[in-house]
PDB file of N, CA and C in Angstrom:
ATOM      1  N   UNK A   1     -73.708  -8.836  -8.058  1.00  0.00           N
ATOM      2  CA  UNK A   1     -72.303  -9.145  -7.907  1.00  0.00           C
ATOM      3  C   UNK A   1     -72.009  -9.387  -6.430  1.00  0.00           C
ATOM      4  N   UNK A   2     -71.220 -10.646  -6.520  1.00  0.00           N
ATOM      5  CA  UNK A   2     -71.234 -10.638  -4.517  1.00  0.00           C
ATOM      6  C   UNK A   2     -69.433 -10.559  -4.286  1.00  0.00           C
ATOM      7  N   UNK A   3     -68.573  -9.786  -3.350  1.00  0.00           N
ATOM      8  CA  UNK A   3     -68.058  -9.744  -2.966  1.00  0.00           C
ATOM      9  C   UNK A   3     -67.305 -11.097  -2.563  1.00  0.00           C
ATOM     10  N   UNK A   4     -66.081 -11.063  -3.098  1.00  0.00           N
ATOM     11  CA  UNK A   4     -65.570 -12.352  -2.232  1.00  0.00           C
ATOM     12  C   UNK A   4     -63.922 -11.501  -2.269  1.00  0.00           C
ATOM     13  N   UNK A   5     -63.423 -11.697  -0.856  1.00  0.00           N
ATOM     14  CA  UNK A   5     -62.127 -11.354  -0.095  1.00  0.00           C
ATOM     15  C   UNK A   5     -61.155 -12.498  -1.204  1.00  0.00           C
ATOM     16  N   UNK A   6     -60.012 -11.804  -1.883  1.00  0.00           N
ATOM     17  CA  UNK A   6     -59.077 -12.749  -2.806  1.00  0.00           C
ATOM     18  C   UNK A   6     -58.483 -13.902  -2.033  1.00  0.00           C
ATOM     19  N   UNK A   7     -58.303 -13.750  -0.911  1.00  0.00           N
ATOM     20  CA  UNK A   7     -58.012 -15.201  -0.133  1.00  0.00           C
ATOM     21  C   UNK A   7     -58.963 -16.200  -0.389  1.00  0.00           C
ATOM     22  N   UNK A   8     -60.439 -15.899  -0.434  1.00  0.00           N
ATOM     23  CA  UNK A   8     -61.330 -16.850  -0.236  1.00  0.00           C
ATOM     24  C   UNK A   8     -61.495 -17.426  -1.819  1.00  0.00           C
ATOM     25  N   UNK A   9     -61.436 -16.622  -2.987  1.00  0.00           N
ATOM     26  CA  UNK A   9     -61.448 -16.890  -3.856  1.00  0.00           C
ATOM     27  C   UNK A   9     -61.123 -18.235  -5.102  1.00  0.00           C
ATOM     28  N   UNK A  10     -60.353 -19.360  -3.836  1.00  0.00           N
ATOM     29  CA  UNK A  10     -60.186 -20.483  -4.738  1.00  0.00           C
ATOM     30  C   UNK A  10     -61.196 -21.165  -3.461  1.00  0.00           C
ATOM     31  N   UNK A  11     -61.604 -20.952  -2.853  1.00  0.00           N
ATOM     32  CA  UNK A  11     -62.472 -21.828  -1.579  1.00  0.00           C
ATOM     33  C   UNK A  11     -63.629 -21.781  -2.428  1.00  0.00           C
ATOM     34  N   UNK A  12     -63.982 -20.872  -3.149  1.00  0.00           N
ATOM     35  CA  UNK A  12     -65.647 -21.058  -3.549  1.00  0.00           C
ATOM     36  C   UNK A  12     -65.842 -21.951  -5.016  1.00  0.00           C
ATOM     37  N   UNK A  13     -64.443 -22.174  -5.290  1.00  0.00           N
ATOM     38  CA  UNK A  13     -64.326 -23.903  -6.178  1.00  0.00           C
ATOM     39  C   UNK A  13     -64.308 -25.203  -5.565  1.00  0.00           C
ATOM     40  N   UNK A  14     -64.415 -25.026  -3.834  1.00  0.00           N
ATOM     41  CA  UNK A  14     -64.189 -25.981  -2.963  1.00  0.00           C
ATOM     42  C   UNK A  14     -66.406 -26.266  -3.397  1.00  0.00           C
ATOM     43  N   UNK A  15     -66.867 -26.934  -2.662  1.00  0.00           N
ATOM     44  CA  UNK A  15     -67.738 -27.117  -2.794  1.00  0.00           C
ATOM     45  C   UNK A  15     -68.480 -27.939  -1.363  1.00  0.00           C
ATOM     46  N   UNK A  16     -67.612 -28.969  -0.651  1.00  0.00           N
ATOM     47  CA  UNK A  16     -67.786 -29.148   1.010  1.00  0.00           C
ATOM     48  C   UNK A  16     -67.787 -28.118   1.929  1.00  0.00           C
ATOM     49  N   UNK A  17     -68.736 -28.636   3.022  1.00  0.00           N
ATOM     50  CA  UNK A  17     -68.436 -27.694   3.602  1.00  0.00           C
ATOM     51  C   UNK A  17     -67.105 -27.622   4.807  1.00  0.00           C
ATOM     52  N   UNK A  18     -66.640 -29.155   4.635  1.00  0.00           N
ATOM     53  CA  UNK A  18     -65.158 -29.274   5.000  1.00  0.00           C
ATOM     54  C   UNK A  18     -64.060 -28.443   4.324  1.00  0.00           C
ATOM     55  N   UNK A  19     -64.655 -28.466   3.255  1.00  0.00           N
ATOM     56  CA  UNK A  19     -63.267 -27.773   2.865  1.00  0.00           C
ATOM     57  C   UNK A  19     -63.092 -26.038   2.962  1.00  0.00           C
ATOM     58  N   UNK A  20     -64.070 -25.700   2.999  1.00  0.00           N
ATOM     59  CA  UNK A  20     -64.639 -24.481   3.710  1.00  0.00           C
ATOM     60  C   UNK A  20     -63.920 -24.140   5.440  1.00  0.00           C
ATOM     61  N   UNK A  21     -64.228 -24.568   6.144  1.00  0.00           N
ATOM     62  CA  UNK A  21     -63.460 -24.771   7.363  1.00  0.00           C
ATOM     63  C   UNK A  21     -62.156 -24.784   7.335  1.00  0.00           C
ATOM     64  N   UNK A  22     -61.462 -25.947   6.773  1.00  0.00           N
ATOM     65  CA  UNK A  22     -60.352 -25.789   6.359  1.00  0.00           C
ATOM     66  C   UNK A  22     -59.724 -24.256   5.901  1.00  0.00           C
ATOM     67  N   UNK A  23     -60.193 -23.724   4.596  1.00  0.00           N
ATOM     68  CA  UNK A  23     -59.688 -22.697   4.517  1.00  0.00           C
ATOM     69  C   UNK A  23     -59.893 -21.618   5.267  1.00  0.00           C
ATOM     70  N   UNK A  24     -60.804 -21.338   6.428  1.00  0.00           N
ATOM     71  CA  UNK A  24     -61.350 -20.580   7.395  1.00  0.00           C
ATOM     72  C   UNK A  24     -60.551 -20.900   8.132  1.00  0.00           C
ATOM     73  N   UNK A  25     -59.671 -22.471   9.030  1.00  0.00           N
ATOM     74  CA  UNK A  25     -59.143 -22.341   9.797  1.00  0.00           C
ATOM     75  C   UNK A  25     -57.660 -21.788   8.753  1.00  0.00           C
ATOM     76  N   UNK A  26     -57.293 -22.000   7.855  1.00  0.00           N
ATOM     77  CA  UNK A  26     -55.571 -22.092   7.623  1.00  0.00           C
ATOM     78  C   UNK A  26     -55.846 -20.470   7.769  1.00  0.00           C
ATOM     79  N   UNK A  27     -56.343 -19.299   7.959  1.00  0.00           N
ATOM     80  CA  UNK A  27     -56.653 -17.978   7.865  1.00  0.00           C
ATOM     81  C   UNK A  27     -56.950 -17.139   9.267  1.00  0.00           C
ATOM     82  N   UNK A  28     -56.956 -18.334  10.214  1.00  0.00           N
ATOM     83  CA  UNK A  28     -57.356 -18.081  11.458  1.00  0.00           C
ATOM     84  C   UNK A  28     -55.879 -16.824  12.271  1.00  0.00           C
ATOM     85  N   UNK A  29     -55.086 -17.164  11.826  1.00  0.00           N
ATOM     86  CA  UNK A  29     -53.722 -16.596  12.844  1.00  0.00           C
ATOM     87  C   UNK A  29     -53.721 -14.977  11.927  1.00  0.00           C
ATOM     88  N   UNK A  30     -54.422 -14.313  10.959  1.00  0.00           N
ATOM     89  CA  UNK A  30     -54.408 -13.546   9.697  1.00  0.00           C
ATOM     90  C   UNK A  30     -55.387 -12.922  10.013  1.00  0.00           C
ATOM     91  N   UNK A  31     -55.578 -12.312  11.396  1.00  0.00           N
ATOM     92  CA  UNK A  31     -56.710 -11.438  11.393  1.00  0.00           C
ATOM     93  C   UNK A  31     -56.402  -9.880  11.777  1.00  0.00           C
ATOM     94  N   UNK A  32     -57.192  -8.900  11.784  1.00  0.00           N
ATOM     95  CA  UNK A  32     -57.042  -7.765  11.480  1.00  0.00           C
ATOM     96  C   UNK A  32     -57.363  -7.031  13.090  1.00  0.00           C
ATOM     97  N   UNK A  33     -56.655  -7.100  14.302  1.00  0.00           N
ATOM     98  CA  UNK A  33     -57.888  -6.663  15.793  1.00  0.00           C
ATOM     99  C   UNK A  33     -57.797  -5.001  15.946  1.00  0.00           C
ATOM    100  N   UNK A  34     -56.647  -4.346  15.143  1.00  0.00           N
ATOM    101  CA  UNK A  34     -56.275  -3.458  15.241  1.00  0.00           C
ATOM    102  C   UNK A  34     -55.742  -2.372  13.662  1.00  0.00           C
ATOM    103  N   UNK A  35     -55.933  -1.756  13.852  1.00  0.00           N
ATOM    104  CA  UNK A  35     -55.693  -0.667  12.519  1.00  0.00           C
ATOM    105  C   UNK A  35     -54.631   0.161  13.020  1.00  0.00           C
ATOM    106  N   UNK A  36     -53.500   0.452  12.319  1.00  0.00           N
ATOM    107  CA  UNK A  36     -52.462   1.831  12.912  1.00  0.00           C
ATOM    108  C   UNK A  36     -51.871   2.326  11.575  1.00  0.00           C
ATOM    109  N   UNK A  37     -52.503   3.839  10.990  1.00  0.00           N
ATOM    110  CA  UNK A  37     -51.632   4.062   9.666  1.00  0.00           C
ATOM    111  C   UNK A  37     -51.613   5.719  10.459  1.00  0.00           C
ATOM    112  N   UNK A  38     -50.405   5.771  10.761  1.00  0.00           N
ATOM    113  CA  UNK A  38     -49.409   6.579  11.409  1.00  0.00           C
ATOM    114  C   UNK A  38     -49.759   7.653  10.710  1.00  0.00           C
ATOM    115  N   UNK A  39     -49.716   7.657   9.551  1.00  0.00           N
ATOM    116  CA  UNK A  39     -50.179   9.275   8.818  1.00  0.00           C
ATOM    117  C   UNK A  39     -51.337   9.824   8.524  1.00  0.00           C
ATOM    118  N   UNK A  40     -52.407   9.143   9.050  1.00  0.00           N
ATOM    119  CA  UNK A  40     -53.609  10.224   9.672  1.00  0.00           C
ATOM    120  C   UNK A  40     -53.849  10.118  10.883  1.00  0.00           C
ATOM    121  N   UNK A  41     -52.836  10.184  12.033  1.00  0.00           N
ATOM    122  CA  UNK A  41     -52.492  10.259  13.618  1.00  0.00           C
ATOM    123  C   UNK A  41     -53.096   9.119  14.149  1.00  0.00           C
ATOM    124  N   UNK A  42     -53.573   9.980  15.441  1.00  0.00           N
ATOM    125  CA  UNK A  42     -53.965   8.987  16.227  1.00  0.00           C
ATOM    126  C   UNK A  42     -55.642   8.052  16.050  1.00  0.00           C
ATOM    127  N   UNK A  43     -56.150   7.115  16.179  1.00  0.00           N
ATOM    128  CA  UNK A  43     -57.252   6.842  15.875  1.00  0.00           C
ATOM    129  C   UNK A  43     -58.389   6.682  17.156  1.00  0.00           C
ATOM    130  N   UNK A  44     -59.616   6.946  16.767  1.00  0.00           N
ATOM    131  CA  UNK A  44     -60.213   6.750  17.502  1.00  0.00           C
ATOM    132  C   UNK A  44     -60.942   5.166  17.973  1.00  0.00           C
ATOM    133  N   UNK A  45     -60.736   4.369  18.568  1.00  0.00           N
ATOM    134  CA  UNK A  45     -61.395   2.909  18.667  1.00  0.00           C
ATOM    135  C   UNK A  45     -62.337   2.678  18.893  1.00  0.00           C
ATOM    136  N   UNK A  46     -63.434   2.193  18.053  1.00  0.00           N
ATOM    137  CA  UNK A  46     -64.321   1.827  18.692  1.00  0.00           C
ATOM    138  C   UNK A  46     -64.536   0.600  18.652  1.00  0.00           C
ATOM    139  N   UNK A  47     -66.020  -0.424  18.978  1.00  0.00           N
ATOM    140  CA  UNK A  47     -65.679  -1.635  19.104  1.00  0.00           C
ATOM    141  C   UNK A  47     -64.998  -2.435  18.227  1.00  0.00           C
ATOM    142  N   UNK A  48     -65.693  -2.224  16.880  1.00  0.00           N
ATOM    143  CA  UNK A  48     -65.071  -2.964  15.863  1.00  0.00           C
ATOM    144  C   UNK A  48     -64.551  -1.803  14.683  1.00  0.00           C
ATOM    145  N   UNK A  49     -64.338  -0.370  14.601  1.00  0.00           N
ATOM    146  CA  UNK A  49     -64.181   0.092  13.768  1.00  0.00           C
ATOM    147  C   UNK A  49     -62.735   0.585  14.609  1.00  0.00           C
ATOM    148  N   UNK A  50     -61.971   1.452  13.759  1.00  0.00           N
ATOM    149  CA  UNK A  50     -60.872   2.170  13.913  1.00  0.00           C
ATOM    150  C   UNK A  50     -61.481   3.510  13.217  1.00  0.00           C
ATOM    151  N   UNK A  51     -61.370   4.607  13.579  1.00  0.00           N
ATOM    152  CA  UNK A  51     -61.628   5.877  13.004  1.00  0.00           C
ATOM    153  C   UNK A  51     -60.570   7.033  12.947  1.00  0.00           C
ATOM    154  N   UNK A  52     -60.408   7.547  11.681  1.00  0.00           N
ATOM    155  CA  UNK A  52     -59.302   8.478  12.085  1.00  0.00           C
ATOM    156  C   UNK A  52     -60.242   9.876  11.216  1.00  0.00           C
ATOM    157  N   UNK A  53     -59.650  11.014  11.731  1.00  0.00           N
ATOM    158  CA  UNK A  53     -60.261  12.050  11.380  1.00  0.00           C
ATOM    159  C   UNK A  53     -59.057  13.335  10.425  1.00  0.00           C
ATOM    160  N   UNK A  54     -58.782  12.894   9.613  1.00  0.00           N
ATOM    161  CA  UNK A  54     -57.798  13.452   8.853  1.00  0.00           C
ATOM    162  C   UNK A  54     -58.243  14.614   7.716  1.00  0.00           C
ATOM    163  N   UNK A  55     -58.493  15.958   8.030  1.00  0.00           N
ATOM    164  CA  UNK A  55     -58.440  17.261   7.733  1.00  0.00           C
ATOM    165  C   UNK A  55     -60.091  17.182   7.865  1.00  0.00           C
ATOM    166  N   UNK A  56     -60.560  16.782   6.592  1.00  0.00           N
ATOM    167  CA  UNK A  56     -62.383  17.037   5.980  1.00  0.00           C
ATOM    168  C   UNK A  56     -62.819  16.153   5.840  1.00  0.00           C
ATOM    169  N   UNK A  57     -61.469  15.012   5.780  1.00  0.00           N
ATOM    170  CA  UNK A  57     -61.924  13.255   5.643  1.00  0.00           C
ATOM    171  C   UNK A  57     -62.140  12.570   7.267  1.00  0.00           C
ATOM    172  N   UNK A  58     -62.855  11.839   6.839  1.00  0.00           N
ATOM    173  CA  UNK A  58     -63.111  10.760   8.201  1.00  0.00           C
ATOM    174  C   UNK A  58     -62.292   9.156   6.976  1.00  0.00           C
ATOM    175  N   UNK A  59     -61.835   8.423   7.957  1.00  0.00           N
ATOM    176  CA  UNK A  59     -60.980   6.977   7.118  1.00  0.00           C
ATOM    177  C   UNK A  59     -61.897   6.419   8.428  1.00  0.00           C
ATOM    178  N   UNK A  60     -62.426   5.098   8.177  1.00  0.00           N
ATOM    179  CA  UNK A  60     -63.410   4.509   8.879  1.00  0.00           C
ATOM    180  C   UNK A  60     -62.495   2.706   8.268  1.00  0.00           C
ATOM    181  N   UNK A  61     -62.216   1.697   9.386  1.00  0.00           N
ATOM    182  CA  UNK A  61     -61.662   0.749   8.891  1.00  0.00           C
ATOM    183  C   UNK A  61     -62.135  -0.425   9.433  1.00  0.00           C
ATOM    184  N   UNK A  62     -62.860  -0.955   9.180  1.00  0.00           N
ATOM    185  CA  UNK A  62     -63.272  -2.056   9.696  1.00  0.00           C
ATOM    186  C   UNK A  62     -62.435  -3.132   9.728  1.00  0.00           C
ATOM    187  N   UNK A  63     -62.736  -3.860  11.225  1.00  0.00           N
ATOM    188  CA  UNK A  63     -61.448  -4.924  11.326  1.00  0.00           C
ATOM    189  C   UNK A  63     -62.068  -6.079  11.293  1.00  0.00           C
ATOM    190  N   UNK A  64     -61.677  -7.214  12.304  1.00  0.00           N
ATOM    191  CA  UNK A  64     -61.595  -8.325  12.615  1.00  0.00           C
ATOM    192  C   UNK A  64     -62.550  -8.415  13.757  1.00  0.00           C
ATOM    193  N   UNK A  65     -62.548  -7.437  14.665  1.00  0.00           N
ATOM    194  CA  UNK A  65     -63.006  -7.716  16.052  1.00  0.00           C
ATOM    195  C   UNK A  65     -64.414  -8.164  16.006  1.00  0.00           C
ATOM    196  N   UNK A  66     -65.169  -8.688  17.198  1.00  0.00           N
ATOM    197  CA  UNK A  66     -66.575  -9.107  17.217  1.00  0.00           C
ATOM    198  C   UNK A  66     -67.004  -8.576  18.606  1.00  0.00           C
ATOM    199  N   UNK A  67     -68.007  -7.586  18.379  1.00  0.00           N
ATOM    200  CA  UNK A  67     -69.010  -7.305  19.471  1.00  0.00           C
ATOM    201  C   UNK A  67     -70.679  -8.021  19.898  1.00  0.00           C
ATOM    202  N   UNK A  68     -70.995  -8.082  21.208  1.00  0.00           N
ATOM    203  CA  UNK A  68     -72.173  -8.443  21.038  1.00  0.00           C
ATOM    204  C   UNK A  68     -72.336  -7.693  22.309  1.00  0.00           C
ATOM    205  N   UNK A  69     -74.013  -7.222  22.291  1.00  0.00           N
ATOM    206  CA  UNK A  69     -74.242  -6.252  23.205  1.00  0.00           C
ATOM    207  C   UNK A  69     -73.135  -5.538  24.301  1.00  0.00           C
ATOM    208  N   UNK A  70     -72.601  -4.712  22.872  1.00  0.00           N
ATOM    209  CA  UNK A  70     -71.491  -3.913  23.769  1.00  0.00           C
ATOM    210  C   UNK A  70     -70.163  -4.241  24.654  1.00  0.00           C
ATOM    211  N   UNK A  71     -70.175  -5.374  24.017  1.00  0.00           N
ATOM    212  CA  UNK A  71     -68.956  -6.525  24.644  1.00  0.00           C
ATOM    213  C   UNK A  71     -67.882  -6.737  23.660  1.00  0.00           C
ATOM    214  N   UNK A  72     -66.732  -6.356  23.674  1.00  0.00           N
ATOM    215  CA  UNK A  72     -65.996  -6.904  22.601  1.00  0.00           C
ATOM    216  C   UNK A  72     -65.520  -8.585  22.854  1.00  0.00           C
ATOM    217  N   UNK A  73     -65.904  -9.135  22.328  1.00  0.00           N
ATOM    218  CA  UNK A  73     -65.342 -10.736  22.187  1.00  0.00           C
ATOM    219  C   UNK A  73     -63.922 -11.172  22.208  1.00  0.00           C
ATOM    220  N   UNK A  74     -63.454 -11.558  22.695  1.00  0.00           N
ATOM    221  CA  UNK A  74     -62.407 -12.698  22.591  1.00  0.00           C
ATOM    222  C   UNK A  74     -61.686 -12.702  21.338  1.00  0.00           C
ATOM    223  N   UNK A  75     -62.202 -13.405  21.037  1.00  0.00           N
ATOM    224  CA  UNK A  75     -62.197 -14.235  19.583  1.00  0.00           C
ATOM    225  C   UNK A  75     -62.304 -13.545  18.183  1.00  0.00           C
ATOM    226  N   UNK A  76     -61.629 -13.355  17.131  1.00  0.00           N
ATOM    227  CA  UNK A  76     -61.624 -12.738  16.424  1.00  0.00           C
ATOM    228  C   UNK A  76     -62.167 -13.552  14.655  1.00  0.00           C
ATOM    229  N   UNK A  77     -62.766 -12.683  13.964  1.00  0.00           N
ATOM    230  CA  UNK A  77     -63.014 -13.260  12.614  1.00  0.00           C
ATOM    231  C   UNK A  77     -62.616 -13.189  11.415  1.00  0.00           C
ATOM    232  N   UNK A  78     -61.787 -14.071  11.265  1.00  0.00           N
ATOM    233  CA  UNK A  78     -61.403 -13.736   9.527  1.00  0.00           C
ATOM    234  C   UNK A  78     -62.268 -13.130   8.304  1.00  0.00           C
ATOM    235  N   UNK A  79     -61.954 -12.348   7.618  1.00  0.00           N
ATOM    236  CA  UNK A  79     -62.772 -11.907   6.613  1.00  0.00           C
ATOM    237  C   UNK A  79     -63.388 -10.667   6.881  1.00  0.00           C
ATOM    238  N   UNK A  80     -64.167 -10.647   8.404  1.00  0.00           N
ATOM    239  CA  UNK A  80     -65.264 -10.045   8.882  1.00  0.00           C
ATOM    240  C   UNK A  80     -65.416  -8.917   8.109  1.00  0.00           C
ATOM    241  N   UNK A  81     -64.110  -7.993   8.299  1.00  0.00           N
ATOM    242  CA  UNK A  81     -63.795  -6.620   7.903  1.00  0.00           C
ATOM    243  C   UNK A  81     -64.105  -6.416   6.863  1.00  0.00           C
ATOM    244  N   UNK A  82     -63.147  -7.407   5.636  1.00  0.00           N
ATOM    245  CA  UNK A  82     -63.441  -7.615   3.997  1.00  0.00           C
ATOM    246  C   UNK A  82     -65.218  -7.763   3.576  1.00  0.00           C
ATOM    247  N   UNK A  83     -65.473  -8.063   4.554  1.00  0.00           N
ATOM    248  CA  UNK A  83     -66.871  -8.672   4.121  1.00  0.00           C
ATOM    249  C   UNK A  83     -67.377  -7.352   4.361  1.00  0.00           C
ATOM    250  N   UNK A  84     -67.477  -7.187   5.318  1.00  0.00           N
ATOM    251  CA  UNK A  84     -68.182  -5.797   5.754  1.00  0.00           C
ATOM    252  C   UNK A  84     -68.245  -4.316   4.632  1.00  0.00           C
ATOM    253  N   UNK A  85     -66.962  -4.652   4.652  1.00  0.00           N
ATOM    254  CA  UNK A  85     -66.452  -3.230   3.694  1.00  0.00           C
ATOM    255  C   UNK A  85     -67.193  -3.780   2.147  1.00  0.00           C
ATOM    256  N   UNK A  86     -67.045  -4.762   1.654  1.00  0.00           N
ATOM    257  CA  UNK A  86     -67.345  -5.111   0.299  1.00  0.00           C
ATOM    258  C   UNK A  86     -69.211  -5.019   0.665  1.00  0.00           C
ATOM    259  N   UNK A  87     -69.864  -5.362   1.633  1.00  0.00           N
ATOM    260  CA  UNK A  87     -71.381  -4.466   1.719  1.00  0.00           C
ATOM    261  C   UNK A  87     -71.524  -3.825   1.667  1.00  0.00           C
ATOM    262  N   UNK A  88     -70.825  -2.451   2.132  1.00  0.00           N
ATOM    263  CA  UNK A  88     -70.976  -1.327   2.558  1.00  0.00           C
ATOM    264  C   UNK A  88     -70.517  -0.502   0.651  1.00  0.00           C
ATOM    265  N   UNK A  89     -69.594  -1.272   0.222  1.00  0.00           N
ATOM    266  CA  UNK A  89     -69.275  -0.511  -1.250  1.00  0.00           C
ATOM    267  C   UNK A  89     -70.455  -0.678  -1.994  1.00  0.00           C
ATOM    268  N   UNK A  90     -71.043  -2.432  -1.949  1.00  0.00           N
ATOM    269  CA  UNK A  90     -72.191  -2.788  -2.738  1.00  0.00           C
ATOM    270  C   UNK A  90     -73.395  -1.706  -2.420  1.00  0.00           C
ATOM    271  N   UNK A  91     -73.581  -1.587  -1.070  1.00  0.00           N
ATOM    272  CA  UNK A  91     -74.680  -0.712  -0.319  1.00  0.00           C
ATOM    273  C   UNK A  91     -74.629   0.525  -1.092  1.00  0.00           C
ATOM    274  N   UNK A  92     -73.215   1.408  -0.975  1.00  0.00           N
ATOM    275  CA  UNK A  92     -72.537   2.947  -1.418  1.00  0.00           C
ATOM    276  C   UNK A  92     -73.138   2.954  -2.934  1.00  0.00           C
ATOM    277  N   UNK A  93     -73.421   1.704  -3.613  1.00  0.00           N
ATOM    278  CA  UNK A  93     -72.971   1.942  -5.365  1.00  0.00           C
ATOM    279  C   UNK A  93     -74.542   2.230  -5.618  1.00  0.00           C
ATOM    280  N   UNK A  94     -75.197   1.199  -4.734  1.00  0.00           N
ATOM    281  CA  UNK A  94     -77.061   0.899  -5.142  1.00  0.00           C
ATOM    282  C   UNK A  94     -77.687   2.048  -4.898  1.00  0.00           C
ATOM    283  N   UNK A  95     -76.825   3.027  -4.051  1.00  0.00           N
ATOM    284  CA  UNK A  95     -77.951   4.192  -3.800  1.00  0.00           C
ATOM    285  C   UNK A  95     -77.200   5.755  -4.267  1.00  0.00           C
ATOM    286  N   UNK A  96     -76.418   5.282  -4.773  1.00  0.00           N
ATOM    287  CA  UNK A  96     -75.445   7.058  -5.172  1.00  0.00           C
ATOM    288  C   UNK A  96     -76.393   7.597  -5.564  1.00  0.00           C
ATOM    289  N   UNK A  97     -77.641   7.131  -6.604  1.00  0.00           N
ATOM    290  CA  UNK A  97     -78.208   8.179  -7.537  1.00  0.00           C
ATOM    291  C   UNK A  97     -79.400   8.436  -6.345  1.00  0.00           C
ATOM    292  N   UNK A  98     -79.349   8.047  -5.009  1.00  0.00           N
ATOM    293  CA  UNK A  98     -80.868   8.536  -4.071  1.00  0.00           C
ATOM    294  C   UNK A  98     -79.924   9.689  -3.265  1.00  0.00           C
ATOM    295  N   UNK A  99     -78.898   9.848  -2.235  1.00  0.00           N
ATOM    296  CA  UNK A  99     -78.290   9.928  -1.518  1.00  0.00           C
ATOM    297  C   UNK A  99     -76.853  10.310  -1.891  1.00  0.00           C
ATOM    298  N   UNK A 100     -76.291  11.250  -1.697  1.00  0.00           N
ATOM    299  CA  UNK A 100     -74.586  11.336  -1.868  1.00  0.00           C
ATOM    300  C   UNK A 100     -74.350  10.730  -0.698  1.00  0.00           C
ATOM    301  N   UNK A 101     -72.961   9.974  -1.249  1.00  0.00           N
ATOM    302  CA  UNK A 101     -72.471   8.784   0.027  1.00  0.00           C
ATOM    303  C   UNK A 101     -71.226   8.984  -0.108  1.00  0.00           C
ATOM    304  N   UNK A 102     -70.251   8.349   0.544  1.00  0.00           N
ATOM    305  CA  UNK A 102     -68.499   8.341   0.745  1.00  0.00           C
ATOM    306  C   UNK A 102     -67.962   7.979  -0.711  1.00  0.00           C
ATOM    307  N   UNK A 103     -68.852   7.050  -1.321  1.00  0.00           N
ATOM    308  CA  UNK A 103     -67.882   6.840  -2.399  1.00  0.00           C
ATOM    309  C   UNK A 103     -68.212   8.185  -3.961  1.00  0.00           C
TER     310      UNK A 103
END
């Protein structure tokens, strides 16, 4: 099963790779550089994650941002986050029965 972010979801009836772009750029101003949910305080930043530490829970949020050797970039990526997180669930599901994991 592969992950696809519901925005992208009529793009993968597109079939160019123009039209691909297209919907990558109309998504461009819709990115995520920052996380703030006020009711598990303050967060911790790191390059591309947001971390908050709320009682026994850790909330871990992946954004938009782009690092490369320890550099945060400029430029930000649509999806990135969605994508990320939808690996990380696929990753969480394939190994529950080796490993207890977050989910």
């Amino acid at each position: 099963q592969i992950f696809v972010p519901r925005a992208m979801s009529s793009m993968m009836t597109k079939t160019t790779e123009e039209a691909c772009k297209a919907t990558i750029k109309e998504y461009l101003d819709i990115t995520l550089p920052d996380c703030f949910i006020p009711e598990l305080g303050e967060a911790k930043q790191g390059k591309v994650r947001d971390i908050y530490f709320a009682g026994k829970n850790v909330v871990m949020v992946t954004n938009d941002r782009v690092s490369a050797f320890d550099f945060i970039l400029p430029n930000l990526i649509p999806f990135k986050g969605q994508v990320l997180c939808g690996i990380s669930e696929w990753a969480f599901q394939e190994t529950k029965d080796i490993v207890p994991n977050a989910l």
